[in-house]
C-alpha atoms as a PDB file:
ATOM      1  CA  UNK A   1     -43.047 -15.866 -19.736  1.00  0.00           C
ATOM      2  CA  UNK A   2     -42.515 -16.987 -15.578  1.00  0.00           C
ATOM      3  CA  UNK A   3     -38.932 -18.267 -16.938  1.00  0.00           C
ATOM      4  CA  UNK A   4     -37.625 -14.370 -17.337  1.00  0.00           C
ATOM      5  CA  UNK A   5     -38.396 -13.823 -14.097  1.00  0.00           C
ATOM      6  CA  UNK A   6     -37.127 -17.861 -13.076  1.00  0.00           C
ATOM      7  CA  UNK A   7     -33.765 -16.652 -15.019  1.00  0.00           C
ATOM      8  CA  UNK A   8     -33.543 -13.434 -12.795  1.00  0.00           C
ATOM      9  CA  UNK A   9     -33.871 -15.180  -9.661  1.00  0.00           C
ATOM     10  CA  UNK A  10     -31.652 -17.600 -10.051  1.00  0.00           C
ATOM     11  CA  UNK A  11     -28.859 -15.235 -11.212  1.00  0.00           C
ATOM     12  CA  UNK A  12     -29.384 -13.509  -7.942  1.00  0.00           C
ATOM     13  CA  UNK A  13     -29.465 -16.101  -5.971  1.00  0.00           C
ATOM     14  CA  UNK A  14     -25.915 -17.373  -7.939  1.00  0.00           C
ATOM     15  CA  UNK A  15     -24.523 -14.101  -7.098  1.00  0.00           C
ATOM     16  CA  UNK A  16     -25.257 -14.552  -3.455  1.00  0.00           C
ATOM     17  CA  UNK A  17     -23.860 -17.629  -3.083  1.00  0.00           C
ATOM     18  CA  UNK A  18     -21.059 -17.368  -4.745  1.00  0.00           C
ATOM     19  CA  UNK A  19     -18.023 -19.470  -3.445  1.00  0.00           C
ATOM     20  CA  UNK A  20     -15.051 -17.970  -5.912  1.00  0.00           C
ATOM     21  CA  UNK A  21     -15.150 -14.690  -4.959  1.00  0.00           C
ATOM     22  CA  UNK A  22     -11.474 -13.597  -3.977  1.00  0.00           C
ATOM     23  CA  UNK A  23     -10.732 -12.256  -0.097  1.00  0.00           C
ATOM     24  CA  UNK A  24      -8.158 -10.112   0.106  1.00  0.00           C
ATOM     25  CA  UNK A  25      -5.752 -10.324   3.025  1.00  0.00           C
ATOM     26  CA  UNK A  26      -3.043  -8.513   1.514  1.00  0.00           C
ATOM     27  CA  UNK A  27      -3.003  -6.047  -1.449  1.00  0.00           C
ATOM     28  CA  UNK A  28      -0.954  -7.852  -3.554  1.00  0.00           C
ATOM     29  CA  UNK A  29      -2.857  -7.529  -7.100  1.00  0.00           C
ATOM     30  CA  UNK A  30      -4.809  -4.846  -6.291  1.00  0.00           C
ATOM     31  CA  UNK A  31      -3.642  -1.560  -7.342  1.00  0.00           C
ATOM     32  CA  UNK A  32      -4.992   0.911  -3.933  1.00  0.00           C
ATOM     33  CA  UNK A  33      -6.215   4.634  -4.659  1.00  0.00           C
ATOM     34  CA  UNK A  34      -3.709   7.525  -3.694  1.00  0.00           C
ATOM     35  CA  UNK A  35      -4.742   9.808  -1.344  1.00  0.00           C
ATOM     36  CA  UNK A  36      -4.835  13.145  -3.896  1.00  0.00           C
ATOM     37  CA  UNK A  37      -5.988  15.808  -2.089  1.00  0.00           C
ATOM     38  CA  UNK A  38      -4.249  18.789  -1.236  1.00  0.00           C
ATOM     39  CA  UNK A  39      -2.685  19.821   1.965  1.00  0.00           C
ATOM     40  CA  UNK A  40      -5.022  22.233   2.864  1.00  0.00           C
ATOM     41  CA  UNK A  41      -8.043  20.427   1.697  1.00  0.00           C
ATOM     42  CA  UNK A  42     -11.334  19.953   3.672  1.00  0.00           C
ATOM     43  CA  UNK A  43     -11.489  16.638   5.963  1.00  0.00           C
ATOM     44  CA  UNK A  44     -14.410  14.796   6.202  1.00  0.00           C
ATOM     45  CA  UNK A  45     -13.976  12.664   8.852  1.00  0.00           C
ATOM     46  CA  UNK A  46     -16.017   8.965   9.161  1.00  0.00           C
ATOM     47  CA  UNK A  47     -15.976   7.768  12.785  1.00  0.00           C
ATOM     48  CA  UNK A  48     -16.685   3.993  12.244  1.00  0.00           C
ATOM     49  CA  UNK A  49     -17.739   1.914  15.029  1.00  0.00           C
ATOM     50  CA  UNK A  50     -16.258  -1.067  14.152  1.00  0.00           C
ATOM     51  CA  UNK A  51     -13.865  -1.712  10.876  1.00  0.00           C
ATOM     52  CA  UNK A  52     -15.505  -2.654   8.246  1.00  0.00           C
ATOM     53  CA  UNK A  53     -17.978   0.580   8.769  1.00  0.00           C
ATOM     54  CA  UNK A  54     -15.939   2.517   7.039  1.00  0.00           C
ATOM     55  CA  UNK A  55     -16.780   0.806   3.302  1.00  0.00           C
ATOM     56  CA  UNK A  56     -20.272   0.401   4.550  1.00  0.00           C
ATOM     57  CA  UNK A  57     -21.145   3.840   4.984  1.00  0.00           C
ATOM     58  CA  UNK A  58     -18.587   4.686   3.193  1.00  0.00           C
ATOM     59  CA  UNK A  59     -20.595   6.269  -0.363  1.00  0.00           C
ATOM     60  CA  UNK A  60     -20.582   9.769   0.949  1.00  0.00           C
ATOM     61  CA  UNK A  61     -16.892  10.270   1.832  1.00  0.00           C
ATOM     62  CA  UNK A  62     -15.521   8.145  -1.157  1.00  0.00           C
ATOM     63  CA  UNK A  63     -17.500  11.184  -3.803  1.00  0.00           C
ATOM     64  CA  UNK A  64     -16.275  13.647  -1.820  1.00  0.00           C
ATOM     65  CA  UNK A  65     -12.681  12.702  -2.379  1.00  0.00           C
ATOM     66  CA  UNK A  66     -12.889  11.713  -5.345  1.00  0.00           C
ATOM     67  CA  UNK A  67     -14.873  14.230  -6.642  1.00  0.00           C
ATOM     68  CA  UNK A  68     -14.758  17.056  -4.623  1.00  0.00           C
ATOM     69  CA  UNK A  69     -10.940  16.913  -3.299  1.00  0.00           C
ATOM     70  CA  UNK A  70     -11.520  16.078   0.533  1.00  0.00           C
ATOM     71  CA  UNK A  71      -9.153  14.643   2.591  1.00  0.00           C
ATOM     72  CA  UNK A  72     -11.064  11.338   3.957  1.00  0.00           C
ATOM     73  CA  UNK A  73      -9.890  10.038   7.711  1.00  0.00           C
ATOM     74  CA  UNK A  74     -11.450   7.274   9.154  1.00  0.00           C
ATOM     75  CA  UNK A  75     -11.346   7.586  12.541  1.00  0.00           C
ATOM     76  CA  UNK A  76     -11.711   3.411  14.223  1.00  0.00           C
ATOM     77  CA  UNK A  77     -13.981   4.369  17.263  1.00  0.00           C
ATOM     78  CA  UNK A  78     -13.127   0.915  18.127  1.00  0.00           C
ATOM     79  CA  UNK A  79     -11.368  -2.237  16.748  1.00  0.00           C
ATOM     80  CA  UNK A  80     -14.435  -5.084  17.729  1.00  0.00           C
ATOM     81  CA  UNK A  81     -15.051  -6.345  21.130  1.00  0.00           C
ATOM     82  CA  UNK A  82     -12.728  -9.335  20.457  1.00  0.00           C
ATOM     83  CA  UNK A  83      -9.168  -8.543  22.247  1.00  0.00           C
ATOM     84  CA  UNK A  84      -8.285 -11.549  20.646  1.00  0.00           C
ATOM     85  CA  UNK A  85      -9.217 -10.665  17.010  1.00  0.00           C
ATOM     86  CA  UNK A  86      -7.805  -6.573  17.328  1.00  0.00           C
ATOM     87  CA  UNK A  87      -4.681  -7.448  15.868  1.00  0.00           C
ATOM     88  CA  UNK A  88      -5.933  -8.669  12.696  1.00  0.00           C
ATOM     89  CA  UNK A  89      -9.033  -6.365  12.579  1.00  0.00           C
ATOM     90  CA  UNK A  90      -6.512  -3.585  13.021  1.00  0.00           C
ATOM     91  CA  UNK A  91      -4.531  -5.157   9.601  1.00  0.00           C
ATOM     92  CA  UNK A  92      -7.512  -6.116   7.576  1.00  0.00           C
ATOM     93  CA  UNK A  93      -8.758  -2.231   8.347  1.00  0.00           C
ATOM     94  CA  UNK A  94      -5.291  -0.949   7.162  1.00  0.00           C
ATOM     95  CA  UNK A  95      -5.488  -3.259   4.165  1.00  0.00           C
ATOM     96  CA  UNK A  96      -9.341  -1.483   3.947  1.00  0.00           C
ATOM     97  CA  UNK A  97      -8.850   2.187   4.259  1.00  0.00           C
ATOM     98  CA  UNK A  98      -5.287   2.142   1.432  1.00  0.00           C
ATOM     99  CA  UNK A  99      -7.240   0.259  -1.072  1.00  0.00           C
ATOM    100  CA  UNK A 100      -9.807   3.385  -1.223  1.00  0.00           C
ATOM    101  CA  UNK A 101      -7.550   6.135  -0.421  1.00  0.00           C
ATOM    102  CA  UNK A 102      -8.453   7.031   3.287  1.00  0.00           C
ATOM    103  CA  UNK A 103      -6.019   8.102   6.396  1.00  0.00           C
ATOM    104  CA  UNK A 104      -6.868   5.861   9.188  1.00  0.00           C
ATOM    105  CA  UNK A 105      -6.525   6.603  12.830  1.00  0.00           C
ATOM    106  CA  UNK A 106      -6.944   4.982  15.979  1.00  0.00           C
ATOM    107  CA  UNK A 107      -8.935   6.541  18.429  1.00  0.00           C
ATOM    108  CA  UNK A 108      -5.750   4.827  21.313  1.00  0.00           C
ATOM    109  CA  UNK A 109      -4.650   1.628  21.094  1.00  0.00           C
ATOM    110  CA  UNK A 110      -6.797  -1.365  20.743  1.00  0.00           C
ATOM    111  CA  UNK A 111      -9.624   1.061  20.248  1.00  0.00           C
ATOM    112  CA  UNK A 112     -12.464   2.474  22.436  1.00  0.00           C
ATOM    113  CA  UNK A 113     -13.978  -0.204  24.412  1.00  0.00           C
ATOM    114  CA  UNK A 114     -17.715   0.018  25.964  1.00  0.00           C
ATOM    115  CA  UNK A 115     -19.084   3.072  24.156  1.00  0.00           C
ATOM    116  CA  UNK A 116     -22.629   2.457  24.542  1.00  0.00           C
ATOM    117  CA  UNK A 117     -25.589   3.979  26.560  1.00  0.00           C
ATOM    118  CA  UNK A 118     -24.845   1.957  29.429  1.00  0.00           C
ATOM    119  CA  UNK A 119     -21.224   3.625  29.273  1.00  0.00           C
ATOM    120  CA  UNK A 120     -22.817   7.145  29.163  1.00  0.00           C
ATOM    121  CA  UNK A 121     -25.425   6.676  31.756  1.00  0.00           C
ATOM    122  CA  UNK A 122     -23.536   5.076  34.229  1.00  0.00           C
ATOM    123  CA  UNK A 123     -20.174   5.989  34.025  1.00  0.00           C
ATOM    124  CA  UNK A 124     -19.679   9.624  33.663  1.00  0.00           C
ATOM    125  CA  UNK A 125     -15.811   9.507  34.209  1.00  0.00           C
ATOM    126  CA  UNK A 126     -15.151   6.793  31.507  1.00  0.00           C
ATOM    127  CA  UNK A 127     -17.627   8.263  29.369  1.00  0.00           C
ATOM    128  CA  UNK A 128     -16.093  11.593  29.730  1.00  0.00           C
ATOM    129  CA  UNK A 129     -12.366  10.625  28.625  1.00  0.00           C
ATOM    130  CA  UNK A 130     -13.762   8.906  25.593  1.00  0.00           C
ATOM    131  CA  UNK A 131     -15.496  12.107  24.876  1.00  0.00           C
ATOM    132  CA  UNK A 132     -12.100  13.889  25.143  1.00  0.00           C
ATOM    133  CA  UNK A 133     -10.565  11.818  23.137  1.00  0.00           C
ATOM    134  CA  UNK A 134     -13.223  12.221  20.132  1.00  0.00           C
ATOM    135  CA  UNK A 135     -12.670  16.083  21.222  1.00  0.00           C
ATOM    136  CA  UNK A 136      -8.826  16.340  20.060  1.00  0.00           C
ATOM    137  CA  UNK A 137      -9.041  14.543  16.971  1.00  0.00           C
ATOM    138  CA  UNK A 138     -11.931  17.005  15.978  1.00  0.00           C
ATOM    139  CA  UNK A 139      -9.442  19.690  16.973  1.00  0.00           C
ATOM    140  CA  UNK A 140      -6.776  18.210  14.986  1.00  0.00           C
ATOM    141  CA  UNK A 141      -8.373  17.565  11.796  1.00  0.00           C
ATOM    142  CA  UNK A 142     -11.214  20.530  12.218  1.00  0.00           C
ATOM    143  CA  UNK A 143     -13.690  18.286   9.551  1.00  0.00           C
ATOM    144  CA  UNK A 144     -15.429  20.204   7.063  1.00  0.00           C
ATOM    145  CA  UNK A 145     -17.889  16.914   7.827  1.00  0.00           C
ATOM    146  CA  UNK A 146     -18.302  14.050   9.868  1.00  0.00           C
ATOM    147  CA  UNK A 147     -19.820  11.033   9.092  1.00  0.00           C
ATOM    148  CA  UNK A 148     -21.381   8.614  11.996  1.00  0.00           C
ATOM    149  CA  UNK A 149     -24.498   6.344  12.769  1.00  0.00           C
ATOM    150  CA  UNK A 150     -27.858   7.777  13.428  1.00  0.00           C
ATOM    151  CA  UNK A 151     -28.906   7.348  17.063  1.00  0.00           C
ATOM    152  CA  UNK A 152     -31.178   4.765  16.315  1.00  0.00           C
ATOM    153  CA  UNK A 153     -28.955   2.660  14.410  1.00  0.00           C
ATOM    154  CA  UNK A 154     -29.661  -0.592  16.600  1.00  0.00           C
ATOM    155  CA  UNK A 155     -26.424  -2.213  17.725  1.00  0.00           C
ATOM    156  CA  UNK A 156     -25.454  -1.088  20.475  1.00  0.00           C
ATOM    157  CA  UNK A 157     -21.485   0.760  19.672  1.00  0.00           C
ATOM    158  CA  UNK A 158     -23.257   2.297  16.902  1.00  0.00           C
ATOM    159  CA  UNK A 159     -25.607   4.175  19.084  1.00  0.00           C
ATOM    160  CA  UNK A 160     -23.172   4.770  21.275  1.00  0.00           C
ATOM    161  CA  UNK A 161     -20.804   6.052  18.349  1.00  0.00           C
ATOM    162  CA  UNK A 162     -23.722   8.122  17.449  1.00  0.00           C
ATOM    163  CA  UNK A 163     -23.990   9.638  21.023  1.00  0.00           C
ATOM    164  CA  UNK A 164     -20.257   9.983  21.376  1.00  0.00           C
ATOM    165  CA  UNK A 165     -19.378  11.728  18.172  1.00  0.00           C
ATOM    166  CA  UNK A 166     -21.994  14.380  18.866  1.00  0.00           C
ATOM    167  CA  UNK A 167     -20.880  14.496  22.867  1.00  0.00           C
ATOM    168  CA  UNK A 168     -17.639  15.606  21.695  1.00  0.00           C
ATOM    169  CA  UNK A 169     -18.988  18.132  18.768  1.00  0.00           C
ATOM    170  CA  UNK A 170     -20.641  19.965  21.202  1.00  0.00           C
ATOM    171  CA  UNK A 171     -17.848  19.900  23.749  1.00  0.00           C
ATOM    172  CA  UNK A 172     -15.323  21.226  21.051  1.00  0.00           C
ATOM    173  CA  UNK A 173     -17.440  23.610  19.943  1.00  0.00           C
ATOM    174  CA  UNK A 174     -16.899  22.639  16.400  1.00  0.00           C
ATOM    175  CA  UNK A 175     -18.828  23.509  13.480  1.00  0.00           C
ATOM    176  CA  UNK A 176     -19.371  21.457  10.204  1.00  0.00           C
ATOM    177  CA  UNK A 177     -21.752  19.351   8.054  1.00  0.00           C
ATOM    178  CA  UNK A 178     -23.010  16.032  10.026  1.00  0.00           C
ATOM    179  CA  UNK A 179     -23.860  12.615   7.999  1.00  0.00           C
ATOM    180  CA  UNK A 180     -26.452  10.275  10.159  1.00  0.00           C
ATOM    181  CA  UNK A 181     -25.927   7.143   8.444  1.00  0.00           C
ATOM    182  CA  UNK A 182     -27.981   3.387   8.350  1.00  0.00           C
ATOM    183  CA  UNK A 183     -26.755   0.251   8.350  1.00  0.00           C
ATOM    184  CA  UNK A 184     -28.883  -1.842  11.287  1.00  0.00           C
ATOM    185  CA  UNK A 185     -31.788   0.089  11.273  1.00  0.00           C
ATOM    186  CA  UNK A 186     -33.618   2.261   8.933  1.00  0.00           C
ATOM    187  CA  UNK A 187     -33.555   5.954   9.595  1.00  0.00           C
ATOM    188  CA  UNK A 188     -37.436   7.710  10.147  1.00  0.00           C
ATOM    189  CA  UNK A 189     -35.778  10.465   8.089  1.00  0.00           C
ATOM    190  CA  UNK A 190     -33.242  10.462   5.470  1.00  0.00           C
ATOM    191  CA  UNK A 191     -33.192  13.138   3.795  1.00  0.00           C
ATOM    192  CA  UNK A 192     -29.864  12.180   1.075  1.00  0.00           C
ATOM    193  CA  UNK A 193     -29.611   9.280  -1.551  1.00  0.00           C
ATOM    194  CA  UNK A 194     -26.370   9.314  -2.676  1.00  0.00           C
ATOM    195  CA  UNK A 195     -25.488   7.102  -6.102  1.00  0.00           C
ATOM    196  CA  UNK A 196     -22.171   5.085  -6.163  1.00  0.00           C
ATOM    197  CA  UNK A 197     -21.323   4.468  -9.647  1.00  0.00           C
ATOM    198  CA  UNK A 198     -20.463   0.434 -10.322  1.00  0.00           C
ATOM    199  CA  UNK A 199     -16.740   1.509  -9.736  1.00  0.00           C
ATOM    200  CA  UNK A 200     -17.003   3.321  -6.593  1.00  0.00           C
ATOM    201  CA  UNK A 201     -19.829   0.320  -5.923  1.00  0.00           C
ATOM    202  CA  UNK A 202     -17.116  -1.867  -6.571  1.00  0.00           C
ATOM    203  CA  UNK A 203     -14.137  -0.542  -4.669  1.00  0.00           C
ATOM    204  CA  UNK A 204     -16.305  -0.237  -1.459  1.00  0.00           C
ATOM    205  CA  UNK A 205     -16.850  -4.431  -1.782  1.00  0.00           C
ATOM    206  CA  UNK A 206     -13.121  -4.691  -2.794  1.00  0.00           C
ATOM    207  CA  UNK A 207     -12.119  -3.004   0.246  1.00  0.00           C
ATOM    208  CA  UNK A 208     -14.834  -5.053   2.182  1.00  0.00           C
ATOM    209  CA  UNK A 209     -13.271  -8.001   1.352  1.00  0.00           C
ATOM    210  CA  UNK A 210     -10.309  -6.889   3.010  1.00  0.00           C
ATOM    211  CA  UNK A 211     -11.763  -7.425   6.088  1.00  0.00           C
ATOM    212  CA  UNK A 212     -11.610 -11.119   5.739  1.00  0.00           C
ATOM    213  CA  UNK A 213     -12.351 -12.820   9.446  1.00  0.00           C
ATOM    214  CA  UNK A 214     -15.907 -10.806   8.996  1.00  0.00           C
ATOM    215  CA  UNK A 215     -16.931 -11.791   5.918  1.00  0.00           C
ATOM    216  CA  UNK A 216     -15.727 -15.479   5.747  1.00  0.00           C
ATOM    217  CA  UNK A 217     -18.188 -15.852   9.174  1.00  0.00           C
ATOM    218  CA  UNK A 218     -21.020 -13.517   7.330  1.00  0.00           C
ATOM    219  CA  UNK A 219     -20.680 -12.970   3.500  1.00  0.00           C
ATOM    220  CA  UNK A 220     -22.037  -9.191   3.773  1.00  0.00           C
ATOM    221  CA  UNK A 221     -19.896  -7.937   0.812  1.00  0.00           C
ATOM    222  CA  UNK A 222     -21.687 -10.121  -1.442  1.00  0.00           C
ATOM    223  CA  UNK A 223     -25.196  -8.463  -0.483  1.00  0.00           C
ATOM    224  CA  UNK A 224     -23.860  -4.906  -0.398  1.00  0.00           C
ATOM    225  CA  UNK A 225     -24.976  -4.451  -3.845  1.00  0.00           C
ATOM    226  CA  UNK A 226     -28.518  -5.847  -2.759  1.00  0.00           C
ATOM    227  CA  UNK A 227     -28.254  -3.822   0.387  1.00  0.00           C
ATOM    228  CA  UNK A 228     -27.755  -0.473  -1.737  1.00  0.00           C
ATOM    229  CA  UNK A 229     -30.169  -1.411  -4.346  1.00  0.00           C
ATOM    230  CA  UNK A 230     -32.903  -1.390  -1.885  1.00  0.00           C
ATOM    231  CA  UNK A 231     -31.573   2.058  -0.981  1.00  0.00           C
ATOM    232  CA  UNK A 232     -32.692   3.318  -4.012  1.00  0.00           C
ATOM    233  CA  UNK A 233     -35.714   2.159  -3.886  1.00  0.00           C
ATOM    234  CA  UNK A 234     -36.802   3.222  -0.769  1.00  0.00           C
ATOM    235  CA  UNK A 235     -34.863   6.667  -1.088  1.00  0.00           C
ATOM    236  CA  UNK A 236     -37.317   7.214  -4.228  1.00  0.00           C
ATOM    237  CA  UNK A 237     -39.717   8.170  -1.803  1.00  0.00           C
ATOM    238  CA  UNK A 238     -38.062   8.867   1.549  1.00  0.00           C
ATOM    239  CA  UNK A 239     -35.581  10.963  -0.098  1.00  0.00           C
ATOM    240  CA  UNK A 240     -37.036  12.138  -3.634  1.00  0.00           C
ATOM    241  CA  UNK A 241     -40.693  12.592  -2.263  1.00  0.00           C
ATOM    242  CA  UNK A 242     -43.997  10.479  -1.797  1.00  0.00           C
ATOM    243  CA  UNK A 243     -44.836  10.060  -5.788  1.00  0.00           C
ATOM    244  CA  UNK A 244     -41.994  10.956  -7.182  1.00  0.00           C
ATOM    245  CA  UNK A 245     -40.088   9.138 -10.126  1.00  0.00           C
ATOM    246  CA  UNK A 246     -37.875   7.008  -8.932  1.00  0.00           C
ATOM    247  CA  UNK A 247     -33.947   7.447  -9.728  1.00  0.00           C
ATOM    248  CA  UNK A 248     -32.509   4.904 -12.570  1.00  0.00           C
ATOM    249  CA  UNK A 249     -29.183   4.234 -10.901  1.00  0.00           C
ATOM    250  CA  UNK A 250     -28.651   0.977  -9.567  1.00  0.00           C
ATOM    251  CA  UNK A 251     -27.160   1.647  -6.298  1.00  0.00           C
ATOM    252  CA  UNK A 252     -27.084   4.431  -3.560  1.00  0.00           C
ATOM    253  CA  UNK A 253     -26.702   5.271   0.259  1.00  0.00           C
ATOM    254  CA  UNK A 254     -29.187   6.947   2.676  1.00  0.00           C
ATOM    255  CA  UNK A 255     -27.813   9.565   4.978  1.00  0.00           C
ATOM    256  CA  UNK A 256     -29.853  12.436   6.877  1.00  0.00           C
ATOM    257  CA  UNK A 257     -27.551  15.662   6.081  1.00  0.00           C
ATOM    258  CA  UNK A 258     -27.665  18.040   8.857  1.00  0.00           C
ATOM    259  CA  UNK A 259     -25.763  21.234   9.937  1.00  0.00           C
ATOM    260  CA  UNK A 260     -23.909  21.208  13.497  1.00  0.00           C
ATOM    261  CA  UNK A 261     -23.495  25.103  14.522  1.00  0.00           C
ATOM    262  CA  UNK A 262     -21.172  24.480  17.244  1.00  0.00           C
ATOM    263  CA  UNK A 263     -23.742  23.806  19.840  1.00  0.00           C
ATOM    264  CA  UNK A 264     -26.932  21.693  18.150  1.00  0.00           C
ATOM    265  CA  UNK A 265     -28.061  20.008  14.759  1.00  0.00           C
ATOM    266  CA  UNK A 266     -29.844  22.112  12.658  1.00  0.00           C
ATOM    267  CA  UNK A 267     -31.955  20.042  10.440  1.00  0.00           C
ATOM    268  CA  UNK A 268     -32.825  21.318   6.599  1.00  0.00           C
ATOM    269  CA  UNK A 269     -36.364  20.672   4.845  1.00  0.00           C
ATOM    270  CA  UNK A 270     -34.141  19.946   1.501  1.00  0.00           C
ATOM    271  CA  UNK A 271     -34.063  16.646   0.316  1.00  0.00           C
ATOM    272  CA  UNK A 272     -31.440  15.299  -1.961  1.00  0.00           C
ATOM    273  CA  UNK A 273     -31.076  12.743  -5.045  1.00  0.00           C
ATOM    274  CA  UNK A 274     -27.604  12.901  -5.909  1.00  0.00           C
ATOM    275  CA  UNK A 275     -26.687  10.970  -9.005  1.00  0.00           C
ATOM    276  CA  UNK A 276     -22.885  10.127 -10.292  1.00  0.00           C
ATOM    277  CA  UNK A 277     -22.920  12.948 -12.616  1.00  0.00           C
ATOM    278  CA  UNK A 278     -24.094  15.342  -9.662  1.00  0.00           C
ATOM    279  CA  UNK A 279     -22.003  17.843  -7.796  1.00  0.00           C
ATOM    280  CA  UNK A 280     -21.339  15.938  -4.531  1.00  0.00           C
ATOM    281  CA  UNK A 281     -20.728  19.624  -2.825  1.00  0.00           C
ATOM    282  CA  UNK A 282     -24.360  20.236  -3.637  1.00  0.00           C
ATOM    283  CA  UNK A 283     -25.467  18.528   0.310  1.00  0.00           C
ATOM    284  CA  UNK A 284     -23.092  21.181   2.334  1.00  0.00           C
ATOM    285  CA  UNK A 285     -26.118  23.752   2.490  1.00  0.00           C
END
């Protein structure tokens, strides 16, 4: 009876180490997602820290333009810390955000550089200008909702995305839905697991894979799946309540949901399972 569970090992453990899984530094034989949604439809806007991000956290924008007809614009807070590697960070995330369907913008060229707590603390002028430049892209695209890092989120540019994104909220004035998401560090409190289905699941490694000078040093595409299974299982509680039955869908995303009045977060004492079959529009309380 041990050899079922031998057999299951070993075909994760195949899966992880798999060598003949395709990288993708152009498009050619992949057939990208249009962009669909109508002129005047909502924006949700990602600000990514780094690219690659932008598939990671990615669950929660992808349904809503698929499914709910927003306009998805990820916004590349920076392009790495490597001036040497921009160039081709900058292509992969191109390659990246057409595959799923997503407007890209830079934040200037080359991307933000420094946005961290050290930046904010100690440098009030260069913090400030990165602030206004978060500021006029929110008053460009006036998001519906904005998806960034919680502020616990460990590395250090995703705190600091964390920090700036809701600097410059508050300095526009703006109002919308805010996404916390995870990645580094787990969140005290989610309060959202959102399903992929195995074809959004899928597209978000595709356009992972884009980003080849990442994952060739650090095969994190291949353990998304692994990554978002363990999601689920923790959003079963966290998410769907201490004792509750856990969700039977294979693969989710954690996000804390929260509504930004112009001036502060206001936090909700709803929690959310959303499956594939769910309306998406359901966590804009």
């Amino acid at each position: 009876m041990r050899e079922i569970y031998l057999d299951l090992v070993k075909a994760h453990d195949a899966l992880l180490q798999k060598k003949d899984a395709p990288l993708f530094s152009s498009l050619d034989g992949l057939q990208p997602h249009a962009d669909t949604s109508a002129a005047n439809a909502p924006v949700v806007l990602i600000f990514a820290p780094h690219p690659d991000d932008e598939c990671i956290i990615g669950a929660l924008p992808l349904r809503l333009g698929r499914e709910a007809g927003f306009k998805v614009v990820n916004i590349a807070v920076s392009q790495g810390s490597s001036l040497k590697r921009q160039p081709e960070r900058w292509a992969e995330l191109a390659n990246a955000c057409k595959y799923l369907g997503f407007e890209l913008r830079e934040t200037i060229p080359g991307g933000l550089m420094d946005v961290n707590l050290k930046t904010r603390e100690g440098n009030a002028a260069a913090w400030a200008e990165k602030v206004d430049v978060i500021v006029k892209l929110i008053e460009e695209y006036k998001p519906a909702v904005c998806v960034f890092p919680n502020d616990n989120d460990y590395h250090a540019v995703h705190i600091g995305t964390h920090f700036l994104a809701m600097d410059a909220l508050r300095k526009s004035g703006h109002a919308c839905h805010v996404a916390f998401s995870e990645f580094w560090r787990q969140m005290d409190k989610p309060n959202a697991l959102i399903e992929t289905s195995v074809e959004d699941t899928t597209d978000l490694i595709v356009a992972l894979a884009c980003h080849v000078g990442e994952v060739e040093r650090n095969p994190y595409h291949l353990r998304l799946p692994g990554w978002m299974a363990d999601n689920v299982r923790r959003g079963a509680e966290v998410a769907g309540g201490q004792g509750a039955a856990a969700p039977t869908f294979s693969f989710g995303t954690l996000y804390r949901i929260e509504r930004f009045d112009g001036k502060t977060s206001i936090s909700t004492e709803q929690k959310f399972t959303v499956a594939a079959k769910d309306d998406i529009k359901q966590l804009l309380f």
